[in-house]
N, C-alpha and C. Protein backbone atom coordinates (compact mmCIF):
# COMPACT_ATOMS: atom_id res chain seq x y z
N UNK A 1 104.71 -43.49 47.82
CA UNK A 1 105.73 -43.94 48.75
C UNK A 1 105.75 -45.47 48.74
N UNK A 2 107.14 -45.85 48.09
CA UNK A 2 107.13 -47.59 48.68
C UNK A 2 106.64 -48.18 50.17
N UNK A 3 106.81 -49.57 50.10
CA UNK A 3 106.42 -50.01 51.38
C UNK A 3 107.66 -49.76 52.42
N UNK A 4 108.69 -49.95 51.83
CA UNK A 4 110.11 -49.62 52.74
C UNK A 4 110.19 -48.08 52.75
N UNK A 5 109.66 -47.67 52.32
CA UNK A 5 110.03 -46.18 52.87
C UNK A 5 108.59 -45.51 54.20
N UNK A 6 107.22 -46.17 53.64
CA UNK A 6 106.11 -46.54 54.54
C UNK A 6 106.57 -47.01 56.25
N UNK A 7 107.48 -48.32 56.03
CA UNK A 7 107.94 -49.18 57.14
C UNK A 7 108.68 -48.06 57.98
N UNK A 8 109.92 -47.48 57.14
CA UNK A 8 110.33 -46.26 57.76
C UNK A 8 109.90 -45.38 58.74
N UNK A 9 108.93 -44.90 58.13
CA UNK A 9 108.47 -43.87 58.47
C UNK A 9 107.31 -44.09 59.83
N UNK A 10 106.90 -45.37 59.88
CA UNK A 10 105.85 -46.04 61.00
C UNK A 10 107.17 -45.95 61.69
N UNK A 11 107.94 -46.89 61.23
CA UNK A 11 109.04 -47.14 62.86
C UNK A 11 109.33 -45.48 63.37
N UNK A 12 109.81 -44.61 62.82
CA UNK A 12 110.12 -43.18 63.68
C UNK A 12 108.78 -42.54 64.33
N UNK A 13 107.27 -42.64 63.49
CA UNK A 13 106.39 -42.70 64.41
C UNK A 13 106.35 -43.47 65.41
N UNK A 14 106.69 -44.82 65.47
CA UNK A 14 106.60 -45.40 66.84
C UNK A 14 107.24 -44.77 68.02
N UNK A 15 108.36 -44.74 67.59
CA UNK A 15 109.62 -44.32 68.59
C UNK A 15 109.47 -42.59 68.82
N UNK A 16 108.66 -42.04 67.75
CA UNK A 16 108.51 -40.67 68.51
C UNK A 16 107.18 -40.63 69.37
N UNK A 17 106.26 -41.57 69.75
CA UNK A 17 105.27 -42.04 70.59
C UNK A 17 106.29 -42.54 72.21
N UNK A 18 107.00 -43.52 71.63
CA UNK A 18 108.19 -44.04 73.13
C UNK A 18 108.36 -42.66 73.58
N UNK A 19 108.62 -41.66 72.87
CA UNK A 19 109.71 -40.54 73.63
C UNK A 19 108.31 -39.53 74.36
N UNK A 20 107.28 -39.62 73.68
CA UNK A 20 106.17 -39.30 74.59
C UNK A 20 105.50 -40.00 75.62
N UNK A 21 105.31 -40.75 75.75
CA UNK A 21 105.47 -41.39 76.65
C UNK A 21 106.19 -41.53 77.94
N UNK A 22 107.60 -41.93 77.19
CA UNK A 22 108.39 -41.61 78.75
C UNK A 22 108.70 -40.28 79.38
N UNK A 23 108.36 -38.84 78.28
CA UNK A 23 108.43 -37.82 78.81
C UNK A 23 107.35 -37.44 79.76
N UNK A 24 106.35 -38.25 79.87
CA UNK A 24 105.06 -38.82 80.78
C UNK A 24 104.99 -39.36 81.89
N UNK A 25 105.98 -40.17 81.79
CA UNK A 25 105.98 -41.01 82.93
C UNK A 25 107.96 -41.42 82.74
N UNK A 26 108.72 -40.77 82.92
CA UNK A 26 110.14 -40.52 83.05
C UNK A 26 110.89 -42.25 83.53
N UNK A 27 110.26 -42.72 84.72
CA UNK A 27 110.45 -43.99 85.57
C UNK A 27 110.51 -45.27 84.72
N UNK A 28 109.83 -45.22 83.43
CA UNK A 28 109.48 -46.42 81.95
C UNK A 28 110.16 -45.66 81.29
N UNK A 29 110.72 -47.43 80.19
CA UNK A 29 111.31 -46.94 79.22
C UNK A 29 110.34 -46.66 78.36
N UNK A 30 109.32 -47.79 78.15
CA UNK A 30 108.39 -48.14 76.78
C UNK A 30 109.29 -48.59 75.41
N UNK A 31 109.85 -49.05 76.18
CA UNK A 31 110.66 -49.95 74.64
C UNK A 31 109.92 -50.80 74.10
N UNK A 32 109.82 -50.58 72.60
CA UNK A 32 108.79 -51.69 71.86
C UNK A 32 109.71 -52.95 71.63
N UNK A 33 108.95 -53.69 71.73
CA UNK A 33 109.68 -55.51 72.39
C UNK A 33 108.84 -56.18 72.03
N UNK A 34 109.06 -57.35 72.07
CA UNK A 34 108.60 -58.63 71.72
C UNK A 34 108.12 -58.94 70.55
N UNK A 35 106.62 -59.25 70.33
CA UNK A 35 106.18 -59.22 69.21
C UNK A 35 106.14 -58.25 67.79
N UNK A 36 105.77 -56.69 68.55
CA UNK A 36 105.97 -55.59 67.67
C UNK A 36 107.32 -55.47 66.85
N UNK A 37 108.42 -55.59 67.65
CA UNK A 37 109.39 -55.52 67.08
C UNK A 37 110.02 -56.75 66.29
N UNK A 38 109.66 -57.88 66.38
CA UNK A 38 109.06 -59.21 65.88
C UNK A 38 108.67 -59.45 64.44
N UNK A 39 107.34 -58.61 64.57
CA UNK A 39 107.04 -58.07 63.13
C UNK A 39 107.74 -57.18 62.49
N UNK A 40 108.70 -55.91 62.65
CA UNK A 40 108.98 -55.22 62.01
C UNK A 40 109.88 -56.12 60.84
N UNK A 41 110.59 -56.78 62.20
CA UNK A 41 111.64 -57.65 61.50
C UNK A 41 111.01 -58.68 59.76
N UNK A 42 110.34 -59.13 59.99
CA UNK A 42 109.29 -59.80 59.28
C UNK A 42 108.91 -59.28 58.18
N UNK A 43 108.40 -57.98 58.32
CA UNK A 43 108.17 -57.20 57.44
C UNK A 43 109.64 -56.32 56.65
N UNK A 44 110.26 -56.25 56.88
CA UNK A 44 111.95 -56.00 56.53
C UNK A 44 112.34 -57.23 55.88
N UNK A 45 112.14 -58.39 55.87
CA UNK A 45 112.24 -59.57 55.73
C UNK A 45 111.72 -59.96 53.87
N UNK A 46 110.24 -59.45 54.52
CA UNK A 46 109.46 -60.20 53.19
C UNK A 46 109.89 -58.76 51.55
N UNK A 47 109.81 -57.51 52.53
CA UNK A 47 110.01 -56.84 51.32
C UNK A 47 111.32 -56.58 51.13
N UNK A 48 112.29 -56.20 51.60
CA UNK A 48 113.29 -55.77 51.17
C UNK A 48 114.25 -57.53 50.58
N UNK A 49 113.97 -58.76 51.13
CA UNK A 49 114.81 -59.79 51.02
C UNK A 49 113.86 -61.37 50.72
N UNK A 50 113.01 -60.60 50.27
CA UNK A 50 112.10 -61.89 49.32
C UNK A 50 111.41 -63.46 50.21
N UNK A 51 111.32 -62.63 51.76
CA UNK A 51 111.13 -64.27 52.69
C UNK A 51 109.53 -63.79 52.31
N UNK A 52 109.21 -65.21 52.30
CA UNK A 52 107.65 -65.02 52.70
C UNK A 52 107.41 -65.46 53.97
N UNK A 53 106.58 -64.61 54.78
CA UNK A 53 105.97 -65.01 55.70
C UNK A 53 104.72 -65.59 56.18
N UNK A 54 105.06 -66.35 56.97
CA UNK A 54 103.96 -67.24 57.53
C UNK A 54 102.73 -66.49 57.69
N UNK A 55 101.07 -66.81 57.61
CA UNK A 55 100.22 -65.91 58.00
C UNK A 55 99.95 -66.13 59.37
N UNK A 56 100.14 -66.83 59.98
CA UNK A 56 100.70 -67.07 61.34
C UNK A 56 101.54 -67.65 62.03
N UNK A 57 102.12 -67.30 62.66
CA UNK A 57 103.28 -67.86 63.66
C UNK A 57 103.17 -69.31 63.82
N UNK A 58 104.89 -69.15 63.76
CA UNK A 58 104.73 -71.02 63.80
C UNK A 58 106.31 -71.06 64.84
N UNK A 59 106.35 -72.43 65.57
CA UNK A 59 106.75 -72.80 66.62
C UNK A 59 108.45 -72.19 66.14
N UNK A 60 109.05 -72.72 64.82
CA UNK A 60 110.51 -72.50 64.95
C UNK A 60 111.19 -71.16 64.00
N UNK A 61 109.94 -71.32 62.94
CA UNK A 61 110.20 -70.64 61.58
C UNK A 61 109.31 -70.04 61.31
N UNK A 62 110.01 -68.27 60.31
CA UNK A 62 108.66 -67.61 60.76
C UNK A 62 108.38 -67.00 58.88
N UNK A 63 108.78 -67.87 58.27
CA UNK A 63 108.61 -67.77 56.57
C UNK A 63 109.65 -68.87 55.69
N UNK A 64 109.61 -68.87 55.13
CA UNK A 64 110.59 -69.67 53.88
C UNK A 64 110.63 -68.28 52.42
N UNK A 65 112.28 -68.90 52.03
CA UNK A 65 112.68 -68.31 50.66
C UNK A 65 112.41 -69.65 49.48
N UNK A 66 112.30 -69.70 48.54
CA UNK A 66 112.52 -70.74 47.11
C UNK A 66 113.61 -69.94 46.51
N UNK A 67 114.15 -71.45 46.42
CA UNK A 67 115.52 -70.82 45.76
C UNK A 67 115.57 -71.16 44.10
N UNK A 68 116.46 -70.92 43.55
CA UNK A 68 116.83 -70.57 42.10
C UNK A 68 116.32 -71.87 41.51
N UNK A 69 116.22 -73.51 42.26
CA UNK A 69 115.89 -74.09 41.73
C UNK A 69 114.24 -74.72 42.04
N UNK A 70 113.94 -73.89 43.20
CA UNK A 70 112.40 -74.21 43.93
C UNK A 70 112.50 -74.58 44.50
N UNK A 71 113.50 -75.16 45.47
CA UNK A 71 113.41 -75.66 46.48
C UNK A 71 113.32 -74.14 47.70
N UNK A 72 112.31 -74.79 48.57
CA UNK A 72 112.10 -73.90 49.91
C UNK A 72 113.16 -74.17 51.08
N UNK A 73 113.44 -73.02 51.47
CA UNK A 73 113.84 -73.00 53.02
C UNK A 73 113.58 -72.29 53.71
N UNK A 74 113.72 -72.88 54.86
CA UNK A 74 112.82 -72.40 56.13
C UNK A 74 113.69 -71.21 56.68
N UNK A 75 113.26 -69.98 56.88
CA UNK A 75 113.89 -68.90 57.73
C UNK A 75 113.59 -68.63 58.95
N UNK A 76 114.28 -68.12 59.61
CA UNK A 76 114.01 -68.14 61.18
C UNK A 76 114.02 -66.19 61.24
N UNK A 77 113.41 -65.51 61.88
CA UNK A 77 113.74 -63.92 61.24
C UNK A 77 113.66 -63.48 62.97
N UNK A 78 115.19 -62.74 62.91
CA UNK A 78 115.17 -62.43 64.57
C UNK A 78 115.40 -60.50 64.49
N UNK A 79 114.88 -59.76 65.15
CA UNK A 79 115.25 -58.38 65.32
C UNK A 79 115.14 -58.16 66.83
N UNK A 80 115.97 -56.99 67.18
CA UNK A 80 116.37 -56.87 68.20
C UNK A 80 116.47 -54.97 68.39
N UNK A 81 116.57 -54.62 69.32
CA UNK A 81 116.73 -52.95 69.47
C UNK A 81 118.35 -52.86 70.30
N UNK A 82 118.57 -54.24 70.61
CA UNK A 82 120.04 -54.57 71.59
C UNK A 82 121.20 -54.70 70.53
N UNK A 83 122.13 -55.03 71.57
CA UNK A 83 123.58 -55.18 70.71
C UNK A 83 123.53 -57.04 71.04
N UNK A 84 122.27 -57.97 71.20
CA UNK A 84 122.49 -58.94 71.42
C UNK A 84 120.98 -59.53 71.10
N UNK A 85 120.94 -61.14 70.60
CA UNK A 85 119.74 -61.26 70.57
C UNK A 85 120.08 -62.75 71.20
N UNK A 86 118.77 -63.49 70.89
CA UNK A 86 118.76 -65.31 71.49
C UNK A 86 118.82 -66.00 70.25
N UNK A 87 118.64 -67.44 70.44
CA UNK A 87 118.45 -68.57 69.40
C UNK A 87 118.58 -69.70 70.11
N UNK A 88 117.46 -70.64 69.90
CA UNK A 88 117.18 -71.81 70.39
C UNK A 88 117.73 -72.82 69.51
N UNK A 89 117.96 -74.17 69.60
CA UNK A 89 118.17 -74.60 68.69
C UNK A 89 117.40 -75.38 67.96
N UNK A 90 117.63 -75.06 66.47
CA UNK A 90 116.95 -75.14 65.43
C UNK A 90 116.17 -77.05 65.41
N UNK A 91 115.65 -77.28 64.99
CA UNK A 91 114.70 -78.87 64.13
C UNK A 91 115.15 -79.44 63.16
N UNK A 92 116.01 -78.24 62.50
CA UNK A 92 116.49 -78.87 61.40
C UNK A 92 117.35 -77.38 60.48
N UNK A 93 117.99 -77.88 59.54
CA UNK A 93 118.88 -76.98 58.39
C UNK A 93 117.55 -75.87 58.25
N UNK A 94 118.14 -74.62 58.24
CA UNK A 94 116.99 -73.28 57.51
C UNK A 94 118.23 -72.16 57.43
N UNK A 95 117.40 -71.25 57.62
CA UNK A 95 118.39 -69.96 57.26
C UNK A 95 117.92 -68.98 58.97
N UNK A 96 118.73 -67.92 58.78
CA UNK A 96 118.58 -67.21 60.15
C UNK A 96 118.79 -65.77 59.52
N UNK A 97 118.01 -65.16 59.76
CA UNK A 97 118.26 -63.43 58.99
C UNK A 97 117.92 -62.53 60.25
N UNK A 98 119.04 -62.05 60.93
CA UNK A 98 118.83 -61.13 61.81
C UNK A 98 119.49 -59.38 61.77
N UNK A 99 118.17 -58.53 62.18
CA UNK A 99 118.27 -57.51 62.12
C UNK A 99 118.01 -56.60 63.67
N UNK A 100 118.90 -55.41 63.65
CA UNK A 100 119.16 -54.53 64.32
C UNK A 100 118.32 -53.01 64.24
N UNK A 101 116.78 -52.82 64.92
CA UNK A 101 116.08 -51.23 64.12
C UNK A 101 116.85 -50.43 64.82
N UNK A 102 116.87 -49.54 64.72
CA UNK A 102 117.11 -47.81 65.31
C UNK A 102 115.89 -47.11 65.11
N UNK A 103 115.53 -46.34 66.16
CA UNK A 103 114.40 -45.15 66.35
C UNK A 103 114.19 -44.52 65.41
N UNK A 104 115.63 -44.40 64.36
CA UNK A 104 115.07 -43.05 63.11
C UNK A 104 114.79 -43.80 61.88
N UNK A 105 114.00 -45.08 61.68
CA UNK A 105 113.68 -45.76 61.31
C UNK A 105 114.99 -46.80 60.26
N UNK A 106 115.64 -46.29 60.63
CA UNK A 106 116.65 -47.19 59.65
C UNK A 106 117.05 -48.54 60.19
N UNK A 107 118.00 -49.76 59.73
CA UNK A 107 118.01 -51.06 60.61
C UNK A 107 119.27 -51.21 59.73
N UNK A 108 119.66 -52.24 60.42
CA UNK A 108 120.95 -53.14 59.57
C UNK A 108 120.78 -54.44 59.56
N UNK A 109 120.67 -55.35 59.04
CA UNK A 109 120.84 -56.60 58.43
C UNK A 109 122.40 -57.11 59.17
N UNK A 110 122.61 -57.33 60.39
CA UNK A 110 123.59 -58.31 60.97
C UNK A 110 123.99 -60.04 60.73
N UNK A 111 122.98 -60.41 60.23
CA UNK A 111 123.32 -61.71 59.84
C UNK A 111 122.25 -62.28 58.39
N UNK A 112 122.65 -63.20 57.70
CA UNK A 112 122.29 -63.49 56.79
C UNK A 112 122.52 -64.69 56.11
N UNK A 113 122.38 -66.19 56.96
CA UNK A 113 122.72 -67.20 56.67
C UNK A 113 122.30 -68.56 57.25
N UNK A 114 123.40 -69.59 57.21
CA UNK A 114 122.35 -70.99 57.82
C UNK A 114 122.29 -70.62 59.33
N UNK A 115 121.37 -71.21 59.83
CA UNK A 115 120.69 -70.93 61.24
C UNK A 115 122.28 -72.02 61.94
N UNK A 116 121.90 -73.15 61.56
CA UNK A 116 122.56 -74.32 61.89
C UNK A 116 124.49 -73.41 62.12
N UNK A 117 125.04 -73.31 61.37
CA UNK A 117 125.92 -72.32 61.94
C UNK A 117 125.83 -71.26 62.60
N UNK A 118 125.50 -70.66 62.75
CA UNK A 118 125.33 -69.51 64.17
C UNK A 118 124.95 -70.85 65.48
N UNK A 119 124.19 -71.50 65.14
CA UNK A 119 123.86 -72.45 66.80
C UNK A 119 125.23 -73.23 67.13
N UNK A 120 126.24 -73.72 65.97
CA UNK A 120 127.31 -74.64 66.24
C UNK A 120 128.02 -73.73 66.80
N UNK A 121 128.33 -72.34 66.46
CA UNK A 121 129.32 -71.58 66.97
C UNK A 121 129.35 -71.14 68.42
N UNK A 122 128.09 -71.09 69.27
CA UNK A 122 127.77 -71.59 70.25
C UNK A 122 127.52 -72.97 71.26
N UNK A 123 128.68 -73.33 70.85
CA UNK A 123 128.03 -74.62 71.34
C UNK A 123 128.64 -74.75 72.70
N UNK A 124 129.94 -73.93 73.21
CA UNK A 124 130.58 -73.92 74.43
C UNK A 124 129.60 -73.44 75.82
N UNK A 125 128.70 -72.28 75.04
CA UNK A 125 127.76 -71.41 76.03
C UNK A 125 126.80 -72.61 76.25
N UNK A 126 126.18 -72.74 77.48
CA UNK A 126 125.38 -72.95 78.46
C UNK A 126 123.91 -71.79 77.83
N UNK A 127 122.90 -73.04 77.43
CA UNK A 127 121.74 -72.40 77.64
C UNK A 127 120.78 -72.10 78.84
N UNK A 128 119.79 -71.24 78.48
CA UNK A 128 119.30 -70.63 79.61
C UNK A 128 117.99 -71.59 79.90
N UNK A 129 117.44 -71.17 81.00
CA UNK A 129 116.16 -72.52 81.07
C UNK A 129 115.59 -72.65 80.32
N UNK A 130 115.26 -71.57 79.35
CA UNK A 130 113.97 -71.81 78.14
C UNK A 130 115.11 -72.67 76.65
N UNK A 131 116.45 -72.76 77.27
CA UNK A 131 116.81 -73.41 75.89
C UNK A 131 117.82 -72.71 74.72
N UNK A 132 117.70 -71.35 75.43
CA UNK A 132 117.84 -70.19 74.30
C UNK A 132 119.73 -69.42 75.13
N UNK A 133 120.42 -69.62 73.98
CA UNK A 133 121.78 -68.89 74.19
C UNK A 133 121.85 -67.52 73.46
N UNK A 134 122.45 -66.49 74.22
CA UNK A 134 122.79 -65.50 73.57
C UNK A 134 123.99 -65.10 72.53
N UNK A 135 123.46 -64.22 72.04
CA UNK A 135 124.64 -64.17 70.90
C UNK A 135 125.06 -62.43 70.60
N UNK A 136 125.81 -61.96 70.81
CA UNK A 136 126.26 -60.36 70.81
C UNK A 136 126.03 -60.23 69.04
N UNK A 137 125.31 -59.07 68.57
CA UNK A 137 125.31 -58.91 67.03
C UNK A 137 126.59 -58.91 66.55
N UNK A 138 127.81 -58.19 67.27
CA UNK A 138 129.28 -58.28 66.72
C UNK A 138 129.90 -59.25 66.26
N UNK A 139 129.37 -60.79 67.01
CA UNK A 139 129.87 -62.23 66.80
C UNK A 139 129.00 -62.53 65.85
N UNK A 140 127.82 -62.14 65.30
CA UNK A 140 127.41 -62.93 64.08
C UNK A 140 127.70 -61.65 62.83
N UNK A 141 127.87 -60.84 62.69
CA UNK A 141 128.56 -59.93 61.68
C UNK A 141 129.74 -60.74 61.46
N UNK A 142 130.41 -61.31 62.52
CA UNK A 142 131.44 -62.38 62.20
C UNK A 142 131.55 -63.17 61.49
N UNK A 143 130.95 -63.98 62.49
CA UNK A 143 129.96 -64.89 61.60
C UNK A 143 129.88 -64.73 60.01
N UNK A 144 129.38 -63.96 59.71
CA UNK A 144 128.24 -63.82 58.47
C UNK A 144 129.34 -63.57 57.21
């Protein structure tokens, strides 16, 4: 079994753990968030679309691609389980690759490009205290 079909198959184990769970305790969702879902993204990232990732987390960017001529750029890798995710604004020019999982392990690839555009296209919205504007996945499929 490849690693993307591996990745698969963990994510529907996860999510068939959520559904035990809340059949447990009904009142919780147990939505996997933050970091976990963080990494999936990451890992969707490095194998299916050639980012390498950082071996640890870093403040803006969470891998770089080399491109055709060696030069690196910095990727920013966002996933989400919503129809919406955040973005702060960037330090500088990189790329932004954001993805959408579903429970039956499959995902979609919603965006796929410079970071720096997706943040200009927001520029009317009002950020939130931490800095960070939202963005509906429908407007960066736009986007993209």
């Amino acid at each position: 079994m490849d690693k993307l079909a591996q990745l698969k198959k963990a994510i529907i184990d996860l999510y068939s753990v959520v559904a035990k769970l809340h059949s447990v305790f009904p009142d919780r969702k147990f939505t996997p968030d933050g970091r976990m879902v963080g990494d999936i993204g990451e890992a969707i990232a490095s194998i299916k679309f050639g980012v390498i990732t950082d071996k640890k987390s870093k403040k803006n960017w969470d891998g770089y691609r080399i491109d055709s001529f060696g030069k690196r750029h910095d990727i920013q890798i966002k996933t989400t389980q919503k129809d919406e995710t955040y973005l702060k604004n960037p330090p500088h020019e990189g790329g932004l690759i954001v993805f959408k999982i579903f429970n039956d392990g499959e995902w979609e690839r919603c965006y796929d490009g410079p970071i720096k555009k997706v943040w200009n296209s927001l520029s009317k919205k009002k950020p939130d205290n931490t800095g960070a504007k939202i963005i509906k996945l429908n407007k960066l499929k736009e986007i993209n």
